[in-house]
Protein backbone atom coordinates (compact mmCIF):
# COMPACT_ATOMS: atom_id res chain seq x y z
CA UNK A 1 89.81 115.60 104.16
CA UNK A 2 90.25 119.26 102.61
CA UNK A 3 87.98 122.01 101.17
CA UNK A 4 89.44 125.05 99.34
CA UNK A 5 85.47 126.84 98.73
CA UNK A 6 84.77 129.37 101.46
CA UNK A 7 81.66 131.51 101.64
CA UNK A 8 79.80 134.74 103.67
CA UNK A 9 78.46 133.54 106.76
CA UNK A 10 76.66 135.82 109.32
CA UNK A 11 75.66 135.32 112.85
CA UNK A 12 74.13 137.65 115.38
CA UNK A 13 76.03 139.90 117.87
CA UNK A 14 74.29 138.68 120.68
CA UNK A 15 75.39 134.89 119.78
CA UNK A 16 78.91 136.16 119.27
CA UNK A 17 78.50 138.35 123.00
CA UNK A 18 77.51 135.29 124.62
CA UNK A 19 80.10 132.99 122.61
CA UNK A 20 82.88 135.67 124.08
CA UNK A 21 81.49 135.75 127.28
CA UNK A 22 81.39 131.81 127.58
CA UNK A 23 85.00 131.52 126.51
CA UNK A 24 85.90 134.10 129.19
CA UNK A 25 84.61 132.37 132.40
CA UNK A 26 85.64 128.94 130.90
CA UNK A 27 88.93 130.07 130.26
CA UNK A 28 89.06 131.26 134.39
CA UNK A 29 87.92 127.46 134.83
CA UNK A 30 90.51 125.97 133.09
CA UNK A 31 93.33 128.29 134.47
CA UNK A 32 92.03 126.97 137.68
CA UNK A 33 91.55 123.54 137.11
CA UNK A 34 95.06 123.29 135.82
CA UNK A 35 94.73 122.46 131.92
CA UNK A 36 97.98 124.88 131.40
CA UNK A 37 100.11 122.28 133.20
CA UNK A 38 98.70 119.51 131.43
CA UNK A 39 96.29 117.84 133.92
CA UNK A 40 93.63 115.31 132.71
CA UNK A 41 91.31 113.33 134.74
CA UNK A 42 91.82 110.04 135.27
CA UNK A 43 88.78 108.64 133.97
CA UNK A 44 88.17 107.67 129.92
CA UNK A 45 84.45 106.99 131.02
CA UNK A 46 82.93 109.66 133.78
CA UNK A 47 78.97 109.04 134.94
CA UNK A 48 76.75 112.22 134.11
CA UNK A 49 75.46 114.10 136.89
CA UNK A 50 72.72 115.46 134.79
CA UNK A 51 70.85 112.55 132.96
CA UNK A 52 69.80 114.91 130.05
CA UNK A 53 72.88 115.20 128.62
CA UNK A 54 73.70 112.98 125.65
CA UNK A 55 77.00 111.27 125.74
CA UNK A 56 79.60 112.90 123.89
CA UNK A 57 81.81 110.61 121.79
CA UNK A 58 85.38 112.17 121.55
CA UNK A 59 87.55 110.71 118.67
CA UNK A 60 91.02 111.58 117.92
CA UNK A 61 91.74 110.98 114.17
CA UNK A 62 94.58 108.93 113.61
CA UNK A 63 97.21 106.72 115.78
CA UNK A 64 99.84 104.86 115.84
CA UNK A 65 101.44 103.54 112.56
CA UNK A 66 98.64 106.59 110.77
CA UNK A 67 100.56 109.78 111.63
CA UNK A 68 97.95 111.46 110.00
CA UNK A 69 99.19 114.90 108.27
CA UNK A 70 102.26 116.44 109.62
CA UNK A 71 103.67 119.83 109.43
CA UNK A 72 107.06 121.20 108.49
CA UNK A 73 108.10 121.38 112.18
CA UNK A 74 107.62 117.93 112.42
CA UNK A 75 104.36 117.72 113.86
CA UNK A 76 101.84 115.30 113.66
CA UNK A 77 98.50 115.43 113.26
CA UNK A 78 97.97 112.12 115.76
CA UNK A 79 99.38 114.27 118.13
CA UNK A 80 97.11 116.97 118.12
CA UNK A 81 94.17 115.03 118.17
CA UNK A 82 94.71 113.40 121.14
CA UNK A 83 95.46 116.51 122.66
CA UNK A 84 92.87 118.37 122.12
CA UNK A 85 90.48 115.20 123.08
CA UNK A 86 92.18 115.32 126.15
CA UNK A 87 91.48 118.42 126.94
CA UNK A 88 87.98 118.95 125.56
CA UNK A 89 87.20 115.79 127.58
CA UNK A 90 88.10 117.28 131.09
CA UNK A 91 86.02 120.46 130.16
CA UNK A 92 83.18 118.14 129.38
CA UNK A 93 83.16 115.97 131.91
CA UNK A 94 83.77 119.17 134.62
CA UNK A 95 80.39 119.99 133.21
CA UNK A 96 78.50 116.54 134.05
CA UNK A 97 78.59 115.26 130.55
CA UNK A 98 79.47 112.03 130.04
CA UNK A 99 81.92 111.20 127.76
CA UNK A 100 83.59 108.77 126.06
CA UNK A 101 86.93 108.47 124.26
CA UNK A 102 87.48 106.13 121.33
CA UNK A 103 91.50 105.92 122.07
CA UNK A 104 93.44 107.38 124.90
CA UNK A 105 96.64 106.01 123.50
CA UNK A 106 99.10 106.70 120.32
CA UNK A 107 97.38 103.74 118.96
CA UNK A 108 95.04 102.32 115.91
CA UNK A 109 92.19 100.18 116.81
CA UNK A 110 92.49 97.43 114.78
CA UNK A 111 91.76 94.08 116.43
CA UNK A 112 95.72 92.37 116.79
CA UNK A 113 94.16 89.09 117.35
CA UNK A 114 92.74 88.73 113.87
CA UNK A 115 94.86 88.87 110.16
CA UNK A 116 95.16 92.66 110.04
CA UNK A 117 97.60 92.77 107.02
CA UNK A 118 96.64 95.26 104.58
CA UNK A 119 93.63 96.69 106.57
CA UNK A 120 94.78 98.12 109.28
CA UNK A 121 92.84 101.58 108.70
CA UNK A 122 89.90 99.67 107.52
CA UNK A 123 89.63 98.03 110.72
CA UNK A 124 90.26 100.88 112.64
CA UNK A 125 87.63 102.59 111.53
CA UNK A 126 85.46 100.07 112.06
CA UNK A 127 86.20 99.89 115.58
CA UNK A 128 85.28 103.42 116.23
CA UNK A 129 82.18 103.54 114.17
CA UNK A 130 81.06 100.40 116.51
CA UNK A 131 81.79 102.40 119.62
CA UNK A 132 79.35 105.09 118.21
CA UNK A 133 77.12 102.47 117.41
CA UNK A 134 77.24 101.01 120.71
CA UNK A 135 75.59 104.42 122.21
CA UNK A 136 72.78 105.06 120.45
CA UNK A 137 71.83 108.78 121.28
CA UNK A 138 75.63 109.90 121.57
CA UNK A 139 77.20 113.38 120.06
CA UNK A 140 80.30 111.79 118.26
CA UNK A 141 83.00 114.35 117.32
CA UNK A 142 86.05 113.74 115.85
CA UNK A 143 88.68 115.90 116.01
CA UNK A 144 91.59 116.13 113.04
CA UNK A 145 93.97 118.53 111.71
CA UNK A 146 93.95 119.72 107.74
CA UNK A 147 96.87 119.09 104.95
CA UNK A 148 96.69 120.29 101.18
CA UNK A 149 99.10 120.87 98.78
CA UNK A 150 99.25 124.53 98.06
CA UNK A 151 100.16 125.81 101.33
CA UNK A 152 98.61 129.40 101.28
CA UNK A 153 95.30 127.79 102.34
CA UNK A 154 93.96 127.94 106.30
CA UNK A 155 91.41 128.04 108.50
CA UNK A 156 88.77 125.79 110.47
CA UNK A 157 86.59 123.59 108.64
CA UNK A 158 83.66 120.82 109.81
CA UNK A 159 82.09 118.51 108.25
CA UNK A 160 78.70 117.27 108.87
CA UNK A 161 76.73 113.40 107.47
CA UNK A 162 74.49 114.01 104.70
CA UNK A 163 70.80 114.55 105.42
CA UNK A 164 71.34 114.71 109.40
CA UNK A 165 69.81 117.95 110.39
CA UNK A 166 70.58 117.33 114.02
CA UNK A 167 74.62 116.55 112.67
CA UNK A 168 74.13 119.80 110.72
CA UNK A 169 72.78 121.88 113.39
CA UNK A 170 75.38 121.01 115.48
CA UNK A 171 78.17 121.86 112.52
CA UNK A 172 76.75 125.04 112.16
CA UNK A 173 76.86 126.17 115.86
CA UNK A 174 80.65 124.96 116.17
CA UNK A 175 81.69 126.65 112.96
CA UNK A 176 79.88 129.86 113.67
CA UNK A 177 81.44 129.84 117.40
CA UNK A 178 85.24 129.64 116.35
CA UNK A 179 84.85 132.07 113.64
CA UNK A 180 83.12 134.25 116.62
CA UNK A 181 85.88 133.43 118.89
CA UNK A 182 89.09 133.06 116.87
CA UNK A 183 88.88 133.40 113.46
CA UNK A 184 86.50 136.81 112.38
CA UNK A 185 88.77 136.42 108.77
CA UNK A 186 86.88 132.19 108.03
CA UNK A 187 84.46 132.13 105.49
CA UNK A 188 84.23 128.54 105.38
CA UNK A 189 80.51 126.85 105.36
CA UNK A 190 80.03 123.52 107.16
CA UNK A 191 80.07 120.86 104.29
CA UNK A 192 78.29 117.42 104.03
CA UNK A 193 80.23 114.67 103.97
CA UNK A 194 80.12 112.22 101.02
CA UNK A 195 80.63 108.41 101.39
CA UNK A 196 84.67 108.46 101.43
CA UNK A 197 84.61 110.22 104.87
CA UNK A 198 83.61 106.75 106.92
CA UNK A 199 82.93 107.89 110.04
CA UNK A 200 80.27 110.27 109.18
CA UNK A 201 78.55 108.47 106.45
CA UNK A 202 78.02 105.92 108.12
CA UNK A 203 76.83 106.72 111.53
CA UNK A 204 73.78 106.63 113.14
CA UNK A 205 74.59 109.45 115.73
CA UNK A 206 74.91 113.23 115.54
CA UNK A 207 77.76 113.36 114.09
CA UNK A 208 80.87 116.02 113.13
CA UNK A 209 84.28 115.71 111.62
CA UNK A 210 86.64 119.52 113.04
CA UNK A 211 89.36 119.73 110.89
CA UNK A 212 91.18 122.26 113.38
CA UNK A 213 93.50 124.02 110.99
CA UNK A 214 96.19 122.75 107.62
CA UNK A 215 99.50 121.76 108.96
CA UNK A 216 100.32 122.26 105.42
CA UNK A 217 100.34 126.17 106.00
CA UNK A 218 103.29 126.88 108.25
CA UNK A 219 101.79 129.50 109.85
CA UNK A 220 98.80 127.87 110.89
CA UNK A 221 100.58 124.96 112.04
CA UNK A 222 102.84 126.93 114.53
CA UNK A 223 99.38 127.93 116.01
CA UNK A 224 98.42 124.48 115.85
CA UNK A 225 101.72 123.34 117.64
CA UNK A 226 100.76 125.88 120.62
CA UNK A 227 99.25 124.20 123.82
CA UNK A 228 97.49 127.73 124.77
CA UNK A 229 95.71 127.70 120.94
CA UNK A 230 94.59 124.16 121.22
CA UNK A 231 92.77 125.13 124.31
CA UNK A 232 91.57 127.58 123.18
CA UNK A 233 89.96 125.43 119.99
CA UNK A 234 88.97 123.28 122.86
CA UNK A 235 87.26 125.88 124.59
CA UNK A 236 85.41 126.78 121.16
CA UNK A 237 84.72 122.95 120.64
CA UNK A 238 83.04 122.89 124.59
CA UNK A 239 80.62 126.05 123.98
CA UNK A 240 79.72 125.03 120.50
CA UNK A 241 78.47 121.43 122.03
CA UNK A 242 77.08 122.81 125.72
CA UNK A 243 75.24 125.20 122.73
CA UNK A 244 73.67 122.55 121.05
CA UNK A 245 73.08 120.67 123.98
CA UNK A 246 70.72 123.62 125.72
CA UNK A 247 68.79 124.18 122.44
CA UNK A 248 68.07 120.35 122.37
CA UNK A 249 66.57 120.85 126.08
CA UNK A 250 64.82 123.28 125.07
C-alpha cells in the first residue's frame, strides 16, 4: 500500500522531549540486553506481568512464496518485517506486555492441508485476521515496508481502519513519534484504510498498518537494510504503543 499526499503536522515540544528522552534510556536497554548481536527471546507467546496491558499483536507482512516489495540491493520486504517484529517483540515483552506474533518463520499462513491453489494470499490473510480475532481487546500492528514506482518518494507512513478512533489515536501517536525521533523532514498524515487493505478493514481490534519506509527509493532502502535503523524504527514503534497504552490507563 502507498500514499504520495503529505501534509503539516505539529506536535508539542514537550511530547517530542519526552519521545527523545524515551528513545535514549531504551536505546541503553537494548545495548544491554543484546539486540545489536541479534538476540531474541525464546518465547512467541510471553505472560504479562502487568494485567492492564492489552496484548499486542505483532504481524510481519508477507512470507514465504510473497516476497513482498524488494529493493535494488536485493532486499526483501519479508525480511524486514520479521525483523523488526523480532525485535519490537523483545522490547515489548521486556516491558510485561504480552505479545503475540502471527509468524515467526519465512512463511505464509495458508492452511497446507486444504486446496490452496490460487489463494494462497487470500488464505493467509485470513489466518492472521483470525488470530486478531481470537484476542478480542488486542493492539494488532503490522509492520511492512513501502514500494512505488517513481522512486524519489520516502518516508514513514501508517495506516489506520476507518471510523476506529482508538486505531486512529494510536496512528497518530506512532506517526507523530518517528517524525519526532527520526524523520523532522515527514509530512505524511496517518490515512484510513479503505476496504482493499484486509487486515485493517476488517478487524475488530485497534488496529495499524507501519509502512516503515519505500524500498523503491534507494536511499531509503539502504537505511532500511541497516540493523541499527530498524531498531531504531523499533524503538519508535515501542514508545509510540507504551504511549498509547498509558493514556488508555489513564
Amino acid at each position: 500500500m502507498v500514499s504520495i499526499s503529505q501534509s503539516t503536522n505539529t506536535r508539542p515540544a514537550a511530547y517530542a522531549l519526552r519521545c527523545v528522552l524515551c528513545l535514549s534510556v531504551l536505546a541503553a536497554l537494548a545495548l544491554l540486553l543484546g539486540y545489536a548481536a541479534g538476540n531474541r527471546f525464546s518465547d512467541t507467546k510471553a505472560a504479562s506481568a502487568a494485567p492492564q496491558y492489552p496484548v499486542v499483536i505483532i504481524d510481519a507482512g508477507h512470507g514465504g512464496e510473497d516476497g513482498g516489495a524488494s529493493g535494488s540491493n536485493g532486499t526483501l520486504e519479508k525480511d524486514l518485517n520479521l525483523e523488526m517484529a523480532f525485535i519490537l517483540r523483545d522490547m515489548l515483552t521486556s516491558n510485561g506486555v504480552s505479545v503475540i506474533m502471527t509468524r515467526t518463520e519465512d512463511v505464509l499462513l495458508y492452511d497446507r492441508s486444504i486446496d490452496y491453489h490460487g489463494r494462497k494470499k487470500q488464505l493467509d490473510l485470513k489466518a492472521r485476521l483470525q488470530i486478531s480475532d481470537d484476542n478480542p481487546g488486542a493492539v494488532f500492528v503490522s509492520i511492512h515496508m513501502n514500494a512505488f514506482p517513481q522512486k524519489q518518494y520516502s518516508g514513514f507512513q501508517v495506516y489506520y481502519p476507518q471510523g476506529s478512533e482508538e486505531s486512529k489515536a494510536l496512528a497518530d501517536i506512532i506517526q507523530n513519534t518517528v517524525k519526532a525521533l527520526l524523520q523532522p523532514d515527514n509530512l505524511r498524515q496517518p490515512k484510513t484504510a479503505g476496504s482493499n487493505i484486509y487486515l485493517l478493514h476488517y478487524n475488530k481490534n485497534t488496529a495499524v498498518m507501519v509502512e516503515c519506509g519505500f524500498l523503491s527509493n534507494d536511499a531509503e532502502c539502504q537505511r532500511l537494510s541497516e540493523p541499527a535503523y530498524r531498531q531504531q524504527l523499533s524503538l519508535a514503534l515501542f514508545c509510540s504503543i507504551m504511549e498509547y497504552i498509558s493514556m488508555k490507563n489513564g
